[in-house]
N, C-alpha and C. Protein backbone atom coordinates (compact mmCIF):
# COMPACT_ATOMS: atom_id res chain seq x y z
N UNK A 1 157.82 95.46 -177.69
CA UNK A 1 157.99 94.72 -176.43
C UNK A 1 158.58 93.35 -176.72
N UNK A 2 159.49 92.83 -175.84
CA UNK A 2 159.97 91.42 -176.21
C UNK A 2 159.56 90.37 -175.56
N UNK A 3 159.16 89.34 -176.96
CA UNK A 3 158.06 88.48 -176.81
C UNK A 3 158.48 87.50 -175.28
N UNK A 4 160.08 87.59 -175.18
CA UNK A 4 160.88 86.71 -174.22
C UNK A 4 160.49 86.97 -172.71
N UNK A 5 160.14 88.64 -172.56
CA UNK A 5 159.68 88.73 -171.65
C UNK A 5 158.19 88.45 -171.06
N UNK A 6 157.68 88.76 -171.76
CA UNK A 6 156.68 88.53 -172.77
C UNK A 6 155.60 87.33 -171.34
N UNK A 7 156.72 86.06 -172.13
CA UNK A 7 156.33 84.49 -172.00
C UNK A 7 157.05 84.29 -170.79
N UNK A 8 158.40 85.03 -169.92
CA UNK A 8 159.09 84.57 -169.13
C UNK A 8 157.46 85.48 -167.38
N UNK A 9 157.25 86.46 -168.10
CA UNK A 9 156.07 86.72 -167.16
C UNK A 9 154.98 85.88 -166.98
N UNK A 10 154.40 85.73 -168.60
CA UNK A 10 153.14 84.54 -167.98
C UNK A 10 153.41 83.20 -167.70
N UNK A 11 154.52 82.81 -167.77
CA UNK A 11 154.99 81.24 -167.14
C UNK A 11 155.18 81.35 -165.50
N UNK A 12 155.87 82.36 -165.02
CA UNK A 12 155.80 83.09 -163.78
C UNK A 12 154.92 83.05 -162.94
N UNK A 13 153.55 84.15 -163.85
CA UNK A 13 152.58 83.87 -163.17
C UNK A 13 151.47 83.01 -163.28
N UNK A 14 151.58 81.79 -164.38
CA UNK A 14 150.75 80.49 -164.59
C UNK A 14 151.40 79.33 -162.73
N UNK A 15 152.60 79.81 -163.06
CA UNK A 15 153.51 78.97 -161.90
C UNK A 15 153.30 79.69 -160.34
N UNK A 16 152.67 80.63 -159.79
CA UNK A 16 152.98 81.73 -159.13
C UNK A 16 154.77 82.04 -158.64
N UNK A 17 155.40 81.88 -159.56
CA UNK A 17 156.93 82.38 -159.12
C UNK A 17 156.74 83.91 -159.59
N UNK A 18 157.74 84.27 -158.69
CA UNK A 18 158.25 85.47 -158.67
C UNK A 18 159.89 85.71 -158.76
N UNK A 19 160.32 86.80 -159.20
CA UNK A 19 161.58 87.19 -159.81
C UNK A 19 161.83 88.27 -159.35
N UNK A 20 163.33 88.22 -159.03
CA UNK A 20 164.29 89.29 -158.75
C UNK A 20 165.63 89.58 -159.86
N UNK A 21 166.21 90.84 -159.99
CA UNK A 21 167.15 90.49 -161.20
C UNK A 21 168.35 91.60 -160.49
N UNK A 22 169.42 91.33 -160.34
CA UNK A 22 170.87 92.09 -160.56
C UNK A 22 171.69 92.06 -161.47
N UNK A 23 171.51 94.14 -161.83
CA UNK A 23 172.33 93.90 -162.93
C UNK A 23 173.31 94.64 -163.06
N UNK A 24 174.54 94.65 -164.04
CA UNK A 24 175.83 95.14 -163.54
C UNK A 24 175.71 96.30 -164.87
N UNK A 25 176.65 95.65 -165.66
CA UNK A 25 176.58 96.12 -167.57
C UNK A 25 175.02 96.45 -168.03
N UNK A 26 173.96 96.24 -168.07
CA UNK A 26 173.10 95.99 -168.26
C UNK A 26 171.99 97.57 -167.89
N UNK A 27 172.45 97.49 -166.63
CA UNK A 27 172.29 99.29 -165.65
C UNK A 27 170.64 99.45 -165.51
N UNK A 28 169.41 98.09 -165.64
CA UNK A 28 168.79 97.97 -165.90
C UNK A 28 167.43 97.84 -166.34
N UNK A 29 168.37 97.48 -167.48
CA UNK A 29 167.68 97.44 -168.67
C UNK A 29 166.91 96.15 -168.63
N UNK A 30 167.62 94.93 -168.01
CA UNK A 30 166.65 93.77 -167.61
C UNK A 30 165.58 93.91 -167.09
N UNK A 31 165.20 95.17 -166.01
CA UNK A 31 163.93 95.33 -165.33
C UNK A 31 163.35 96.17 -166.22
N UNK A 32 163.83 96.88 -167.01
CA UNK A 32 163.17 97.33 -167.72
C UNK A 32 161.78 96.74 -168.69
N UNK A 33 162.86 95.72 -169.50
CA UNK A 33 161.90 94.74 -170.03
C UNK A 33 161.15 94.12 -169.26
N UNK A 34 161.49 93.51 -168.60
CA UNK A 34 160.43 92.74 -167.48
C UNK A 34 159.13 93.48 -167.39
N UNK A 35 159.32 94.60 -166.91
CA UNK A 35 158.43 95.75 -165.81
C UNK A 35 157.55 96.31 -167.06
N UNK A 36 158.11 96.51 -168.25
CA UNK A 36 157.27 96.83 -169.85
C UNK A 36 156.04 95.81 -170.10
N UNK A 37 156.16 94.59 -169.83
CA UNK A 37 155.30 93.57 -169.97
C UNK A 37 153.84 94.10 -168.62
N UNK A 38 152.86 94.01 -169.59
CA UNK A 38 151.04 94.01 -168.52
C UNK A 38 150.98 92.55 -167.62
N UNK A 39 151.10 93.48 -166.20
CA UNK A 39 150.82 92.27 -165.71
C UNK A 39 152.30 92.12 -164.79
N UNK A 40 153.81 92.28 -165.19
CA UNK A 40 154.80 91.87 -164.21
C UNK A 40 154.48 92.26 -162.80
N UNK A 41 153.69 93.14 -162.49
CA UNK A 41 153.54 93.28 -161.20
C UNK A 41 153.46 92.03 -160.29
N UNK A 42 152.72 91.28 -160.86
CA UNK A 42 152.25 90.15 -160.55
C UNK A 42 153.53 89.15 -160.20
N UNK A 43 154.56 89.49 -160.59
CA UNK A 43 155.66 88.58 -160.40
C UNK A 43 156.66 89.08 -160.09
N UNK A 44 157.37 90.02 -160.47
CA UNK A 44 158.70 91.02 -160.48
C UNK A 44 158.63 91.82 -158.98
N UNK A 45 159.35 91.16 -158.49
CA UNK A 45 159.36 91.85 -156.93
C UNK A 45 160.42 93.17 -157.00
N UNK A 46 161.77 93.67 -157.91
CA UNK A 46 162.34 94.49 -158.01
C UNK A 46 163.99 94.05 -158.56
N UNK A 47 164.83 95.12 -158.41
CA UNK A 47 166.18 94.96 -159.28
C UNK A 47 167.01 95.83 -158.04
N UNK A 48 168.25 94.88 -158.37
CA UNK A 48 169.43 95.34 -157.79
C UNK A 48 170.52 95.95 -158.75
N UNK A 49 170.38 97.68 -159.56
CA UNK A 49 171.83 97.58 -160.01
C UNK A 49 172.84 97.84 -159.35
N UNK A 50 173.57 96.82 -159.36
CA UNK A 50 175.00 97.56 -158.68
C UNK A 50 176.59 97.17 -159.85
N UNK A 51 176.34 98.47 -159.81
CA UNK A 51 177.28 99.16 -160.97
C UNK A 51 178.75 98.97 -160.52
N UNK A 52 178.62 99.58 -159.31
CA UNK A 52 180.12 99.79 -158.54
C UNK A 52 180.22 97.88 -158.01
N UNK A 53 181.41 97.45 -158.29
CA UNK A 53 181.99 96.43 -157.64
C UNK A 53 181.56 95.87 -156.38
N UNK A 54 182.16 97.41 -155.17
CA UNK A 54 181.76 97.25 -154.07
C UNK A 54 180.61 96.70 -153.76
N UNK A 55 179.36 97.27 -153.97
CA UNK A 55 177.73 97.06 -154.09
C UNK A 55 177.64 95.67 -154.17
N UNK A 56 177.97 94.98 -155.36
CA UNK A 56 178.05 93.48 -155.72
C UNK A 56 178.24 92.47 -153.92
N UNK A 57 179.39 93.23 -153.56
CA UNK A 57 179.60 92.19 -152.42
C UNK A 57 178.52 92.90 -151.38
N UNK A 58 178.68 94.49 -150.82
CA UNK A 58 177.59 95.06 -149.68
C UNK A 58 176.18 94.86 -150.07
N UNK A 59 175.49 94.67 -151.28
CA UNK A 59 174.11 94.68 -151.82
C UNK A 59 174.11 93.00 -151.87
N UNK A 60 174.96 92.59 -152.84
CA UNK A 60 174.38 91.50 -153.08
C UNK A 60 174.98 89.93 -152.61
N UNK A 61 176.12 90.57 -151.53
CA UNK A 61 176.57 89.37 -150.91
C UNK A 61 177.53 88.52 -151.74
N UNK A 62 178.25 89.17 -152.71
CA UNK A 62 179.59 88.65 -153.22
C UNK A 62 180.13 88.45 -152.81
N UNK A 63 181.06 86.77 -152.66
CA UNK A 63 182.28 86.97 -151.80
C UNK A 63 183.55 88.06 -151.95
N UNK A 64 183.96 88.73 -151.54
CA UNK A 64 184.67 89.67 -151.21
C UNK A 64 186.02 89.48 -152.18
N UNK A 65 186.65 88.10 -151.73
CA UNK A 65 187.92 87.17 -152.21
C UNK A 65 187.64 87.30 -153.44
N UNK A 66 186.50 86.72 -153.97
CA UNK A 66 186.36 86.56 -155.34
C UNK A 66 186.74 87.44 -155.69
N UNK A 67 185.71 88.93 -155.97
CA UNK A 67 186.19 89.75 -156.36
C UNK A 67 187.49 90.24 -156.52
N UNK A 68 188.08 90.07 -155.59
CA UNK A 68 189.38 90.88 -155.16
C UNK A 68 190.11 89.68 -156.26
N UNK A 69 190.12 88.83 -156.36
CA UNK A 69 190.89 87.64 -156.89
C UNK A 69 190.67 88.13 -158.48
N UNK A 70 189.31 88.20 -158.74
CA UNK A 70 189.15 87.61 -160.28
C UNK A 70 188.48 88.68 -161.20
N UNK A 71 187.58 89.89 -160.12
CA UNK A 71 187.42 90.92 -160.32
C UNK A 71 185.86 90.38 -160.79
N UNK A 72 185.02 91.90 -161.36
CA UNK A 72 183.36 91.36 -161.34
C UNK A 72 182.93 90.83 -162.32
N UNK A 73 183.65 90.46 -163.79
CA UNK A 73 183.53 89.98 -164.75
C UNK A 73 183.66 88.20 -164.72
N UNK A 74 183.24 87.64 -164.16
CA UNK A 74 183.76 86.49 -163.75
C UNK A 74 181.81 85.71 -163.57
N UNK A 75 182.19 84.22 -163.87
CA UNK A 75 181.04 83.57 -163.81
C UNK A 75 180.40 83.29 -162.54
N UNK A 76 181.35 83.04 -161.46
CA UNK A 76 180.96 82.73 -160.25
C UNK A 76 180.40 83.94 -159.40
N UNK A 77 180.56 85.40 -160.02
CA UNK A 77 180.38 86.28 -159.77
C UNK A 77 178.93 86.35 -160.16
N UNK A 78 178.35 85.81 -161.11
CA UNK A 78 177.67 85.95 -161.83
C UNK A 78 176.31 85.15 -160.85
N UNK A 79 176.75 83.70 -161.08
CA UNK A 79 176.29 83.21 -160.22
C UNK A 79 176.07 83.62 -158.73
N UNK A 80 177.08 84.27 -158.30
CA UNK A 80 176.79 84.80 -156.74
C UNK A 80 175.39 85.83 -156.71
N UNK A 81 175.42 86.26 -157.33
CA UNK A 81 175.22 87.89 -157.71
C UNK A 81 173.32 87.19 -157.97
N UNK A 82 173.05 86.46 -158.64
CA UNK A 82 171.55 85.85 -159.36
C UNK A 82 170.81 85.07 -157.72
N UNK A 83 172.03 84.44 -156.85
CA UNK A 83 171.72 84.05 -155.49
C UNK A 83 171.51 85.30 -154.36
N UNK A 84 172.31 86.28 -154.66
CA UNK A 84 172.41 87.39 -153.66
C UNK A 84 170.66 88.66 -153.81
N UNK A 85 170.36 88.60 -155.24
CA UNK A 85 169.26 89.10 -155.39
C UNK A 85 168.47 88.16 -155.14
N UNK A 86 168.07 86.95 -155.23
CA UNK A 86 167.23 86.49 -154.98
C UNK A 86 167.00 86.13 -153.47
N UNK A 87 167.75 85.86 -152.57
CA UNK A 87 167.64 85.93 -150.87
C UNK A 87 167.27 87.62 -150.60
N UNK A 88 167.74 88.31 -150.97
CA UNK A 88 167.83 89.74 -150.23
C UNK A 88 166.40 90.27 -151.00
N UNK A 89 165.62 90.19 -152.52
CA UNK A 89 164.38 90.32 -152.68
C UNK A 89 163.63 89.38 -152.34
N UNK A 90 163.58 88.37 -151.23
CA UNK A 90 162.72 87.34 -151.43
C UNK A 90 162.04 86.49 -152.69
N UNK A 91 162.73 86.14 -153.71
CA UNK A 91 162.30 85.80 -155.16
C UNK A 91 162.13 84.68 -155.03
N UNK A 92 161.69 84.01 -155.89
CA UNK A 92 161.66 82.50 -156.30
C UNK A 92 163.26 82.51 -157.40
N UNK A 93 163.02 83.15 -158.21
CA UNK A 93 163.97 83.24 -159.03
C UNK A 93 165.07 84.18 -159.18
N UNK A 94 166.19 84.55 -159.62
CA UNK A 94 167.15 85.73 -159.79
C UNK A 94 167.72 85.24 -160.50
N UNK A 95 167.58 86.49 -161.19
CA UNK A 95 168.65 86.49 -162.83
C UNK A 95 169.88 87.86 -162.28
N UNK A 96 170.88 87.47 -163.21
CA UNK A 96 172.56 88.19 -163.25
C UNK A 96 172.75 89.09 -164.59
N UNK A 97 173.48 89.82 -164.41
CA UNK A 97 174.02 90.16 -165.45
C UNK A 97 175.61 90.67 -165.15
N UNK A 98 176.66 90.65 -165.97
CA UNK A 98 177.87 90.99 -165.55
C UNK A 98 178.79 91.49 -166.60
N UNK A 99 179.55 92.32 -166.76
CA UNK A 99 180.74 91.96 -168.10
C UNK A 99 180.54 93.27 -168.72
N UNK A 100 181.58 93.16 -170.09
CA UNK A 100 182.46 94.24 -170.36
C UNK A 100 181.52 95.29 -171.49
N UNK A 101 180.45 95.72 -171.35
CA UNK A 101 179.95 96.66 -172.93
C UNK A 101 181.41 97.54 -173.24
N UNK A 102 182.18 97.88 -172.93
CA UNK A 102 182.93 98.75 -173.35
C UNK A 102 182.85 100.27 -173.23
N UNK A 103 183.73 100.96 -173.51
CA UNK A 103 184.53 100.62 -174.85
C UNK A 103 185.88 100.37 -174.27
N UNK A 104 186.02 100.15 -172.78
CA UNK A 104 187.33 99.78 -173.04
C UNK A 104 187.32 98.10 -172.19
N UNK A 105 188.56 97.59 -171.98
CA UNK A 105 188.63 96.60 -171.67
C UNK A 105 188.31 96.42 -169.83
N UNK A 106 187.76 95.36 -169.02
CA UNK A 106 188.20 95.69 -167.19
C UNK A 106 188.05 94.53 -166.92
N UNK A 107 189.07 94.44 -165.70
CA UNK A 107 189.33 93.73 -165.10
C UNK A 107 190.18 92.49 -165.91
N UNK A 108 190.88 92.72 -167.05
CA UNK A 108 191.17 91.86 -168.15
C UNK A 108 190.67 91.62 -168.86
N UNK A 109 189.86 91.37 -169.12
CA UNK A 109 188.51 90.93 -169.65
C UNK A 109 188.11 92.04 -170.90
N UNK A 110 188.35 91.20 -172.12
CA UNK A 110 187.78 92.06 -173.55
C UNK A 110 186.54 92.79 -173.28
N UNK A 111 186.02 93.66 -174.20
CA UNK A 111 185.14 94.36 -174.40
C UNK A 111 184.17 92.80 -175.01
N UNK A 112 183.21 92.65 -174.54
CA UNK A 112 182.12 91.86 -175.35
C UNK A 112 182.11 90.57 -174.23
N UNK A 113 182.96 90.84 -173.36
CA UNK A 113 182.99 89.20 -172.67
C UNK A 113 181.25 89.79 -171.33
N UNK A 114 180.57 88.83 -171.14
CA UNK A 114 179.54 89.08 -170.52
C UNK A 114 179.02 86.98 -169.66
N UNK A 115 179.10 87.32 -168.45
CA UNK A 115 178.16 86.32 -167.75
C UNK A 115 176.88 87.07 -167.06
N UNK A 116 176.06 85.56 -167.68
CA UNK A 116 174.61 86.02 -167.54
C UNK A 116 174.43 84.40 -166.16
N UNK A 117 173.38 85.00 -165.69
CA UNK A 117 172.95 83.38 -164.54
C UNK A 117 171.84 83.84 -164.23
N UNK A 118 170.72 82.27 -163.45
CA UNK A 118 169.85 82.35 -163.33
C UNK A 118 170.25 81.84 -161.93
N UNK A 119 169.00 81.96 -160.72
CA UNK A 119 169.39 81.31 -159.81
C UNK A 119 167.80 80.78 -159.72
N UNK A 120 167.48 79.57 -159.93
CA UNK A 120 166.18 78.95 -159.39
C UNK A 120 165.75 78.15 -157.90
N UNK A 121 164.21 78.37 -158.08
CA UNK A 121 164.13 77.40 -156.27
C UNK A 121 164.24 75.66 -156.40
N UNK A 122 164.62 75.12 -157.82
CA UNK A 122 164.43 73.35 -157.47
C UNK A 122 165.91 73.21 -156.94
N UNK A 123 166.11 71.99 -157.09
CA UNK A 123 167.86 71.55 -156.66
C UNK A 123 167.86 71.25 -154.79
N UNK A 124 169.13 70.95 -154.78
CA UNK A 124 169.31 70.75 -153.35
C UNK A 124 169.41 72.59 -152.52
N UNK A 125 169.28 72.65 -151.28
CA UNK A 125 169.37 73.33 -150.94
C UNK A 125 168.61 74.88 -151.24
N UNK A 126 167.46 74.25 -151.75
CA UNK A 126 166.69 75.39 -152.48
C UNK A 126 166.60 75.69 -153.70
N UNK A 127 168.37 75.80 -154.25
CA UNK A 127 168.60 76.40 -155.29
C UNK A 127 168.81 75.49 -156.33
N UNK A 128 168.87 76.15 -157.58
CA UNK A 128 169.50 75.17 -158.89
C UNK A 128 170.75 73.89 -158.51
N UNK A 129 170.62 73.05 -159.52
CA UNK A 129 171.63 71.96 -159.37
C UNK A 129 172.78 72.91 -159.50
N UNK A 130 174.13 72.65 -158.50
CA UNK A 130 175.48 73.26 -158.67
C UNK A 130 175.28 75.34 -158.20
N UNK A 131 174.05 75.82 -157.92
CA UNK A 131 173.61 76.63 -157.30
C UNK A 131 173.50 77.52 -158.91
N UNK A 132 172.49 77.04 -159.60
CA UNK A 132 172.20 77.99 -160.84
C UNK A 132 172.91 77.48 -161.96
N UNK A 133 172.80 78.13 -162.73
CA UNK A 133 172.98 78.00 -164.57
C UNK A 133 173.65 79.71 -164.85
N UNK A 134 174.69 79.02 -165.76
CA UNK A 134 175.66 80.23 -165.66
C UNK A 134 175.87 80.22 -167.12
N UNK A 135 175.48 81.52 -167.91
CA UNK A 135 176.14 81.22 -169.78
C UNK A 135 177.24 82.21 -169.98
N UNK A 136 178.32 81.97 -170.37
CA UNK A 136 179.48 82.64 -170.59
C UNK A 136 179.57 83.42 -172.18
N UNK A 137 179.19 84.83 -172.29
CA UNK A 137 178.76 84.86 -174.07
C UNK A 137 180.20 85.73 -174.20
N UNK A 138 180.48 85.85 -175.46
CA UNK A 138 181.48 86.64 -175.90
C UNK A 138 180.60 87.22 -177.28
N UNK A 139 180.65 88.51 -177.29
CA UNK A 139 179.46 88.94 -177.63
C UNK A 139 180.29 90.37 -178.55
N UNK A 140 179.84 90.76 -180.20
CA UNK A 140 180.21 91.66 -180.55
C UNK A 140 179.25 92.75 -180.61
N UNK A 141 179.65 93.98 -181.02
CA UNK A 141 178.81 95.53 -181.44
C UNK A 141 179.50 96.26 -180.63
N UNK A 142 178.51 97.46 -181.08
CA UNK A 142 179.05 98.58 -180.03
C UNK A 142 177.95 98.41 -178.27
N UNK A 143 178.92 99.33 -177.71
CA UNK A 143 177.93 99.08 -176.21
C UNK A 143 176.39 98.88 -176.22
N UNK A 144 176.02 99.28 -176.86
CA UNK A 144 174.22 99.52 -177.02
C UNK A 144 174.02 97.87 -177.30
N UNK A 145 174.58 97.47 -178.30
CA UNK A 145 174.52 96.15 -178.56
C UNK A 145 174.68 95.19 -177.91
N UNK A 146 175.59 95.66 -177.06
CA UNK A 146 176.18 94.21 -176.42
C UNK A 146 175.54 94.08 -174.95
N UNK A 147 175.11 95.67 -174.50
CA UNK A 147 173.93 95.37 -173.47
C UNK A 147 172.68 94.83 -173.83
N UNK A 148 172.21 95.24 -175.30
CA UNK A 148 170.89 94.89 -175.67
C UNK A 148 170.76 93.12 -175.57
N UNK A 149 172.02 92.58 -175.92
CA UNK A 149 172.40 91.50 -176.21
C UNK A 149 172.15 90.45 -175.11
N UNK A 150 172.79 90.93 -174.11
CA UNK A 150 173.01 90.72 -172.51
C UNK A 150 171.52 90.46 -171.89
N UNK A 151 171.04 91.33 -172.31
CA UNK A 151 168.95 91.63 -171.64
C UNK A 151 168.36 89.63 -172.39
N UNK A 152 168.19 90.39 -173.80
CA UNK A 152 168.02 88.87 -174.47
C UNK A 152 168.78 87.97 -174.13
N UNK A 153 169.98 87.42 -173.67
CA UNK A 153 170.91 86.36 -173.29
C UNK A 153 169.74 85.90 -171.98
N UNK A 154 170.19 86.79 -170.73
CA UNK A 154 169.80 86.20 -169.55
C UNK A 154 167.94 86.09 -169.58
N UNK A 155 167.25 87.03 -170.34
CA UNK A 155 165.82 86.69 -170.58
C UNK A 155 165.58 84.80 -171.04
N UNK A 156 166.51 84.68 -171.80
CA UNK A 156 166.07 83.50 -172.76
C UNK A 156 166.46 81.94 -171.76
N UNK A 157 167.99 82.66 -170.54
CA UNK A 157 168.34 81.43 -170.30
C UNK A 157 167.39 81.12 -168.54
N UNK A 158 166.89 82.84 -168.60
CA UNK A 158 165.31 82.29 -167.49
C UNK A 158 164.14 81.13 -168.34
N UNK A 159 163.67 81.70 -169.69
CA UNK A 159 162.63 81.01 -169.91
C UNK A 159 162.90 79.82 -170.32
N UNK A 160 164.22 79.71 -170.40
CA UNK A 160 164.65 77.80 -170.34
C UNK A 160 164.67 76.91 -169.20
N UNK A 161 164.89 77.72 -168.74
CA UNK A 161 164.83 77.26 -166.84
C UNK A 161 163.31 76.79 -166.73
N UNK A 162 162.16 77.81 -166.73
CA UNK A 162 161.30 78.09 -166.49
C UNK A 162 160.32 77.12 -167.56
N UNK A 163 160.68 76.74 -168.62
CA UNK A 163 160.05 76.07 -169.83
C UNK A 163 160.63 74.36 -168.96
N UNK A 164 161.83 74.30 -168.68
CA UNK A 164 162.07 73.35 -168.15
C UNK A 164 160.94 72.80 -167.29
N UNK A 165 161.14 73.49 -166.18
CA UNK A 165 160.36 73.60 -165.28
C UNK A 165 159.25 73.04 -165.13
N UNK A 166 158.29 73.89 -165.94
CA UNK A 166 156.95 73.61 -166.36
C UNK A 166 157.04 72.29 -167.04
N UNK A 167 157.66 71.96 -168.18
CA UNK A 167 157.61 70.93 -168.56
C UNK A 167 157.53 69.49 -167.22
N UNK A 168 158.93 69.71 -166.47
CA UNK A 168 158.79 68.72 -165.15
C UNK A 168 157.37 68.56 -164.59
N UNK A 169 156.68 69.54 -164.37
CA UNK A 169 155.46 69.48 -163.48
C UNK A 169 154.44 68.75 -164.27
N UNK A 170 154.39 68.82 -165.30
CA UNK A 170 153.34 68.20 -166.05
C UNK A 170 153.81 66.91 -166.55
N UNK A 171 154.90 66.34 -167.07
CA UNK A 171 155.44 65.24 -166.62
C UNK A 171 154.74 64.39 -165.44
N UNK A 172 155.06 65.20 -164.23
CA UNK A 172 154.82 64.21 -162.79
C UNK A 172 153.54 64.76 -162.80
N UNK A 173 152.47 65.49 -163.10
CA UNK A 173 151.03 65.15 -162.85
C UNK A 173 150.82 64.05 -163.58
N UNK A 174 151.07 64.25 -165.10
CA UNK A 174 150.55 62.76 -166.09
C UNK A 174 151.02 61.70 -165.55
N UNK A 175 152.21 61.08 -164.64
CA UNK A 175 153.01 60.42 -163.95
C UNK A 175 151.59 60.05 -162.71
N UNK A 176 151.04 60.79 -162.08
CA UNK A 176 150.60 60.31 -161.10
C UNK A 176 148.93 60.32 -161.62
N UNK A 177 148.21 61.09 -162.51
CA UNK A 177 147.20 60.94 -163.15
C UNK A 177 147.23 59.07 -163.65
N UNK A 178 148.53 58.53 -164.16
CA UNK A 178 148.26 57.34 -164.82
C UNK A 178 148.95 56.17 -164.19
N UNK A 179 149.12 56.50 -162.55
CA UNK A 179 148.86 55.48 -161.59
C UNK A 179 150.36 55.16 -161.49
N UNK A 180 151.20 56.44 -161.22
CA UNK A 180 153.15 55.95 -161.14
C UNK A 180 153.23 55.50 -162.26
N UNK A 181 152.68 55.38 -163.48
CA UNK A 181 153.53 54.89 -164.83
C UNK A 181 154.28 55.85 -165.67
């Protein structure tokens, strides 16, 4: 079991957040891990794969343009996609997954190119500063790898979010425990 998920569950549920995840390349395998961990019930409200393009915009509220423009391998896609699961599962959080396992090349885009995003509830407007955190990997192996890769990518850049996070809150308790200093 991976320890990433592991820690990205009990921070979750130390915090009571809850998580939603869409995944493309991935076919997932992100909920997988998640849902393996004792206890995600407690947090993991469910997964959106949408495999087919289309889905991305009818499931998860992709702009349409984009797609059509830049195709589903794309960061903003990525980002859309981590916002679109998280409104449509009611989450606190939504994670992405996107991009090329192979073996052949789409949408331009090499075999190994992959965006991962998180979409969180701080920031303006609900969401993350700039609407989420987006990591752009270029990533080698064969397909098995580069999805396995993809799971660990977007796992790690939740529990940074989420480590963040936590860190802030305890910050501003000790902050107000020691009188605004």
């Amino acid at each position: 079991m991976n320890s990433t998920a592991t820690e990205v569950v009990r921070l979750l549920t130390v915090n009571g957040g809850t998580l939603a995840v869409a995944e493309s390349l991935t076919g997932g395998l992100v909920a997988a891990e998640i849902t393996a961990v004792p206890g995600a019930s407690q947090v993991f409200r469910g997964s959106v794969t949408a495999y087919a393009t289309e889905l991305k915009r009818e499931l998860l509220g992709v702009d349409g343009d984009l797609l059509a423009a830049r195709g589903a391998v794309d960061a903003q896609v990525a980002a859309q996609m981590a916002t679109g699961v998280r409104k449509a599962l009611g989450a606190d959080w939504g994670l992405a997954t996107t991009g090329v396992a192979g073996p052949d090349a789409q949408d331009g885009q090499p075999v190994g190119t992959v965006f991962v995003a998180v979409e969180g509830p701080s920031g303006p407007g609900g969401g993350s500063a700039g609407g989420g955190k987006v990591e752009a990997l270029r990533l080698n192996g064969d397909r098995a790898e580069i999805r396995m890769e993809s799971v660990r990518s977007v796992l790690a850049l939740l529990l940074a979010e989420l480590t963040s996070e936590q860190t802030g809150n305890e910050r501003a308790q000790d902050t107000e425990r020691n009188g605004g200093f």
